[in-house]
Protein backbone atom coordinates (compact mmCIF):
# COMPACT_ATOMS: atom_id res chain seq x y z
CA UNK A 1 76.94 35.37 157.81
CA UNK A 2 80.83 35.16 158.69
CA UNK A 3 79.79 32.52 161.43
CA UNK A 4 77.71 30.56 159.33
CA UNK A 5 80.71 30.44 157.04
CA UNK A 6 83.05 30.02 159.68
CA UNK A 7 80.79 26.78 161.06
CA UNK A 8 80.11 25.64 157.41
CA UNK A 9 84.27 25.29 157.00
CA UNK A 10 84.82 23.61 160.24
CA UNK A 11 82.00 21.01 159.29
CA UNK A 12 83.23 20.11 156.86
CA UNK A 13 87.08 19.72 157.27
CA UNK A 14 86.37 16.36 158.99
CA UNK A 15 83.27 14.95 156.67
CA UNK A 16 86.56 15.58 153.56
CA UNK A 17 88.79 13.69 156.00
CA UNK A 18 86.62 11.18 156.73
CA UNK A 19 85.43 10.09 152.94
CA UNK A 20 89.13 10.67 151.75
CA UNK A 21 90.74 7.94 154.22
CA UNK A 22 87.45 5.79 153.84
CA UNK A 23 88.30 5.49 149.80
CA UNK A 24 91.73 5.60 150.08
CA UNK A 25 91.61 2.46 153.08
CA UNK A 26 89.76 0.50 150.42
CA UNK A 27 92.60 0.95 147.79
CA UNK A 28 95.33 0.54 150.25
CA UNK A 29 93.89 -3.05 151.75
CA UNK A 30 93.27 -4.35 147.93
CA UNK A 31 97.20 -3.21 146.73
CA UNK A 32 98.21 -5.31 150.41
CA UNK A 33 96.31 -7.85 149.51
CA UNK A 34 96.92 -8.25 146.05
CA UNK A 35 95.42 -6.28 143.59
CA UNK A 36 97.08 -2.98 142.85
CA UNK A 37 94.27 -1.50 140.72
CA UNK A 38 93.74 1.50 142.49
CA UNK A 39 97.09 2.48 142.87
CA UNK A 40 97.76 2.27 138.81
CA UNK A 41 94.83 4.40 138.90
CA UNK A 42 95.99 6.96 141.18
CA UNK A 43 93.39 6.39 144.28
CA UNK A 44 95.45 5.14 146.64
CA UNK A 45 96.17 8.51 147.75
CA UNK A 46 95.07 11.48 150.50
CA UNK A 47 94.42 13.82 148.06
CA UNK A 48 90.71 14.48 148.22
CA UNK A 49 90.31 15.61 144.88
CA UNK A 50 90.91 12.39 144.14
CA UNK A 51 87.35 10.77 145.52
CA UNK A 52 84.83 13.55 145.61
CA UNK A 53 82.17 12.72 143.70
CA UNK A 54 80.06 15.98 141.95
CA UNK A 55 77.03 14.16 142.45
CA UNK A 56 77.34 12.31 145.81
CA UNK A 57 79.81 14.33 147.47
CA UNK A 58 78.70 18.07 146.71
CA UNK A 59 74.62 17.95 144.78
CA UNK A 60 73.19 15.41 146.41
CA UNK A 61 73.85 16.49 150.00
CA UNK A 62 73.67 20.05 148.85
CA UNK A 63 69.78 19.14 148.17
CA UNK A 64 69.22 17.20 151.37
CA UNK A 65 70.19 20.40 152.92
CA UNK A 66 67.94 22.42 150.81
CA UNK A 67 65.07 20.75 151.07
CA UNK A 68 65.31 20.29 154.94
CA UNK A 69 66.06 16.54 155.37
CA UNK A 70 66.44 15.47 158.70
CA UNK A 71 69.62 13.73 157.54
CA UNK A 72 72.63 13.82 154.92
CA UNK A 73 73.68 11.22 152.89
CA UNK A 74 76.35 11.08 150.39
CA UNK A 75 79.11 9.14 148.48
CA UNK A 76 82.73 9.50 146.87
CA UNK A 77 83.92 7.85 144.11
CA UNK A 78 84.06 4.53 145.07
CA UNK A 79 87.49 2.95 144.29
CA UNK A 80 88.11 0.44 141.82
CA UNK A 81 89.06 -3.18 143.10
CA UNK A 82 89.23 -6.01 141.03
CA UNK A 83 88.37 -9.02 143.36
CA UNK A 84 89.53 -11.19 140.79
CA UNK A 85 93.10 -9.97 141.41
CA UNK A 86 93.10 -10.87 144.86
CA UNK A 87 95.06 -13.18 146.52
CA UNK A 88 91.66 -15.23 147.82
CA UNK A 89 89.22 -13.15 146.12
CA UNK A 90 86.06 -14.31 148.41
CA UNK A 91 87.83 -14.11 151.65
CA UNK A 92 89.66 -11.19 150.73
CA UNK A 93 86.91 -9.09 149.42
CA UNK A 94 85.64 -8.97 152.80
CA UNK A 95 88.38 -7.13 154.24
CA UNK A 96 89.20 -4.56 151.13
CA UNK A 97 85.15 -3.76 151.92
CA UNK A 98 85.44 -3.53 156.20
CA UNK A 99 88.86 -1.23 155.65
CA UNK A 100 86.79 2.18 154.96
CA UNK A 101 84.45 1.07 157.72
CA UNK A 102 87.04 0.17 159.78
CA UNK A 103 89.01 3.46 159.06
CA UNK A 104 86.54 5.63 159.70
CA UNK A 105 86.02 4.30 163.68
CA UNK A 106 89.56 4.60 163.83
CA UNK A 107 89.31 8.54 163.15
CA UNK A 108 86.33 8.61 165.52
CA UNK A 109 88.81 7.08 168.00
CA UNK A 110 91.38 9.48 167.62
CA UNK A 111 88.93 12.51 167.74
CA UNK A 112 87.51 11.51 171.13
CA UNK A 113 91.11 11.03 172.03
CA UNK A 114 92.33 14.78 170.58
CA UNK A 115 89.21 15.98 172.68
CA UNK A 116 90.65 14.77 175.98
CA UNK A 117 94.41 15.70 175.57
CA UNK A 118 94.04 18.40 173.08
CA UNK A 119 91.05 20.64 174.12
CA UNK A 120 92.39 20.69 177.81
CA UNK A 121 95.37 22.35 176.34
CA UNK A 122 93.89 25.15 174.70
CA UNK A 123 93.57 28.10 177.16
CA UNK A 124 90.01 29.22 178.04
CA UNK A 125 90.96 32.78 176.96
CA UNK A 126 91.18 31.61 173.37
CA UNK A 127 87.00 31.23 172.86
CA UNK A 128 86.80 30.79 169.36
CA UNK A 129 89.00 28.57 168.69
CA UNK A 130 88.54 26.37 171.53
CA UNK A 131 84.97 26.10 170.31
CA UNK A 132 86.20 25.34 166.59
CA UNK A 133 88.42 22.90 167.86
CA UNK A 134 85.57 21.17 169.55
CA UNK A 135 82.63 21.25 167.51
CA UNK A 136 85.29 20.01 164.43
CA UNK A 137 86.29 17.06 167.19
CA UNK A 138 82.92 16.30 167.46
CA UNK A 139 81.48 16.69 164.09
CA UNK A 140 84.48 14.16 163.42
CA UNK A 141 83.18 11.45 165.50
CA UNK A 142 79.98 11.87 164.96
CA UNK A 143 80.58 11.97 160.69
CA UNK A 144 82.78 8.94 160.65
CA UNK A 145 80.66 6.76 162.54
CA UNK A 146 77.59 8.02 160.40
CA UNK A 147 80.12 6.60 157.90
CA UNK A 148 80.82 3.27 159.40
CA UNK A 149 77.37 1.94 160.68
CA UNK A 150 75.76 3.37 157.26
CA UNK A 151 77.95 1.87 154.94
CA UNK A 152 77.82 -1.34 156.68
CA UNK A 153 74.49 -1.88 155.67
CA UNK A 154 74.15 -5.30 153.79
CA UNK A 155 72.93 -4.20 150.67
CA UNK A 156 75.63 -3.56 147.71
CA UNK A 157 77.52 -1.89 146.69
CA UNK A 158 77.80 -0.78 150.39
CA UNK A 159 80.68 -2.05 151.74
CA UNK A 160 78.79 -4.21 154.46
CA UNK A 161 76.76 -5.58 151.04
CA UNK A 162 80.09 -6.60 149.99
CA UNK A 163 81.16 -8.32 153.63
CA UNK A 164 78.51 -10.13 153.30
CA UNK A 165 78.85 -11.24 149.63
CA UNK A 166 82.13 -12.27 150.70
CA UNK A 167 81.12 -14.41 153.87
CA UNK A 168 77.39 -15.90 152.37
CA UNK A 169 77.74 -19.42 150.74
CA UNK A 170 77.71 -18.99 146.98
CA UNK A 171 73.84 -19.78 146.74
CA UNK A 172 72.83 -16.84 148.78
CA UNK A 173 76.29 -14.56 147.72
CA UNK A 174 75.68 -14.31 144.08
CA UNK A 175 71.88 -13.11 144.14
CA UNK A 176 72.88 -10.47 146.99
CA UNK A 177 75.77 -9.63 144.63
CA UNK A 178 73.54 -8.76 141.43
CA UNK A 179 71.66 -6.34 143.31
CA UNK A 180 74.71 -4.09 143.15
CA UNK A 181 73.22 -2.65 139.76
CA UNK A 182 69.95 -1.63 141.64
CA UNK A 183 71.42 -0.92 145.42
CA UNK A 184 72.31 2.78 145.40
CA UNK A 185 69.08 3.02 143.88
CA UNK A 186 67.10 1.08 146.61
CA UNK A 187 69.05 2.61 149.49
CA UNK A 188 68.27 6.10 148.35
CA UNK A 189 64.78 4.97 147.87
CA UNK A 190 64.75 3.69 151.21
CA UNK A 191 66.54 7.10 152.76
CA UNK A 192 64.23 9.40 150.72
CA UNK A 193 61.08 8.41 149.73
CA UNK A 194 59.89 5.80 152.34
CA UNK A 195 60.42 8.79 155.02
CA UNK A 196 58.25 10.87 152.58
CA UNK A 197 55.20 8.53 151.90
CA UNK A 198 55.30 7.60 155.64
CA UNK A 199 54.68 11.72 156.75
CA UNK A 200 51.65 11.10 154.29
CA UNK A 201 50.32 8.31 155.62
CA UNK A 202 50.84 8.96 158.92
CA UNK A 203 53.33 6.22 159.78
CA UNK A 204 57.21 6.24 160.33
CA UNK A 205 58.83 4.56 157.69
CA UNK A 206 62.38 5.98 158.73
CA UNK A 207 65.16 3.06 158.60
CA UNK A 208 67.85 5.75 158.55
CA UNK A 209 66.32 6.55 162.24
CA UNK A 210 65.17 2.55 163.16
CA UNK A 211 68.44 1.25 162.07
CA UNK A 212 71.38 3.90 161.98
CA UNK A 213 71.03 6.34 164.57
CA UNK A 214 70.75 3.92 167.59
CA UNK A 215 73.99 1.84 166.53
CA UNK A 216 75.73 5.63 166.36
CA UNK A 217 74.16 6.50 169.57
CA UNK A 218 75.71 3.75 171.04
CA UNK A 219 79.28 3.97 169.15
CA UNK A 220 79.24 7.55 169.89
CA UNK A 221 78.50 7.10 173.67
CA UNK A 222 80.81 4.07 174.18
CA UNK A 223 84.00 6.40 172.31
CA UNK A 224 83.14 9.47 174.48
CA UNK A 225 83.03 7.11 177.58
CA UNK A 226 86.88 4.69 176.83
CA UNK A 227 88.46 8.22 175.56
CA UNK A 228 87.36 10.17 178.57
CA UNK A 229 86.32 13.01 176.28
CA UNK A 230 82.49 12.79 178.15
CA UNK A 231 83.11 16.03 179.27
CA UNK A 232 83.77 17.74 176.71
CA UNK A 233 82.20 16.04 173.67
CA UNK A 234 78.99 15.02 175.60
CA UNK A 235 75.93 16.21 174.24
């Protein structure tokens, strides 16, 4: 029991880093870039008490995990941006969306590269921790890239829905842009239920599996491979 608590905390030490410095990358690229929204608001900030969301953050992956899905899936509180405040709303909306992305392969980044200087450093007599250290490394990459690819899907109000409501021409931006309303709803549809009626059917109707995990697969290879943590990290 005091292992499965031990592994449960060092799990999830980098899945709160990871969602904290997604949200708090959003707020930080809108307040450079011209709207200061989130800061007045108090989410520009690496407290993560400040972006855990009951319902996405702790219930919803709590029931993945009861229920045996091959997969978790869950949200913070997304921070408030108002585009309109921007300096170039349209262009600038795309960048406030890519920062948590973008954030969130830059902690992968730095995992791989605290696996290859770090764990090397930690002497073989110290087990446990050596072991901590590394499965936290590598839940870290593995989490944040989960993060990255999946919220760059193109459907809002995922960030990559948001990219690409920022780079479409207007005719194509603003239908993509009022399925916000109805996107959490269709992407949880998508994670959940097409996975379900496809095991009764007999068919795979997986997208988390078609689309996701080959993009991290790659991301997660390519990290282990420039930050020479292979050998350590490599599954």
């Amino acid at each position: 029991m005091q292992d499965l608590i031990l592994r449960i905390v060092i799990m999830a030490v980098p899945v709160i880093i990871a969602i904290t410095l997604h949200e708090a990358a959003h707020g930080f690229a809108a307040l450079r870039l011209g709207d200061d929204t989130a800061l007045r608001l108090g989410r520009v900030s690496l407290n993560p008490l400040r972006h855990i969301d009951p319902y996405g953050t702790i219930l919803l992956p709590g029931f993945l995990l009861l229920v045996g899905s091959p997969f978790l899936f869950g949200y913070a509180k997304p921070v408030p941006v108002n585009f309109g405040r921007l300096n170039h709303p349209k262009q600038d909306m795309v960048w406030v969306a890519a920062a948590g992305p973008m954030m969130n392969v830059l902690l992968a980044i730095i995992a791989g590269l605290l696996a290859h200087f770090l764990v090397p450093l930690v002497p073989a007599d110290f087990g446990v921790a050596r072991d901590a250290l590394i499965l936290g490394l590598e839940v870290a990459v593995q989490v944040n890239l989960v993060l990255a690819v999946f919220n760059m899907i193109p459907i809002p109000p995922l960030d990559g829905g948001r990219v690409a409501v920022g780079l479409l021409p207007i005719s194509l931006a603003v239908p993509l842009a009022r399925l916000e309303r109805y996107g959490m709803l269709l992407v949880i549809g998508a994670l959940i239920l097409l996975p379900m009626l496809g095991r009764q059917i007999g068919i795979s109707l997986d997208p988390f599996r078609w689309i996701v995990n080959p993009i991290v697969e790659f991301l997660y290879n390519a990290i282990l491979f420039f930050t020479g943590s292979g050998s350590i990290l490599g599954r």
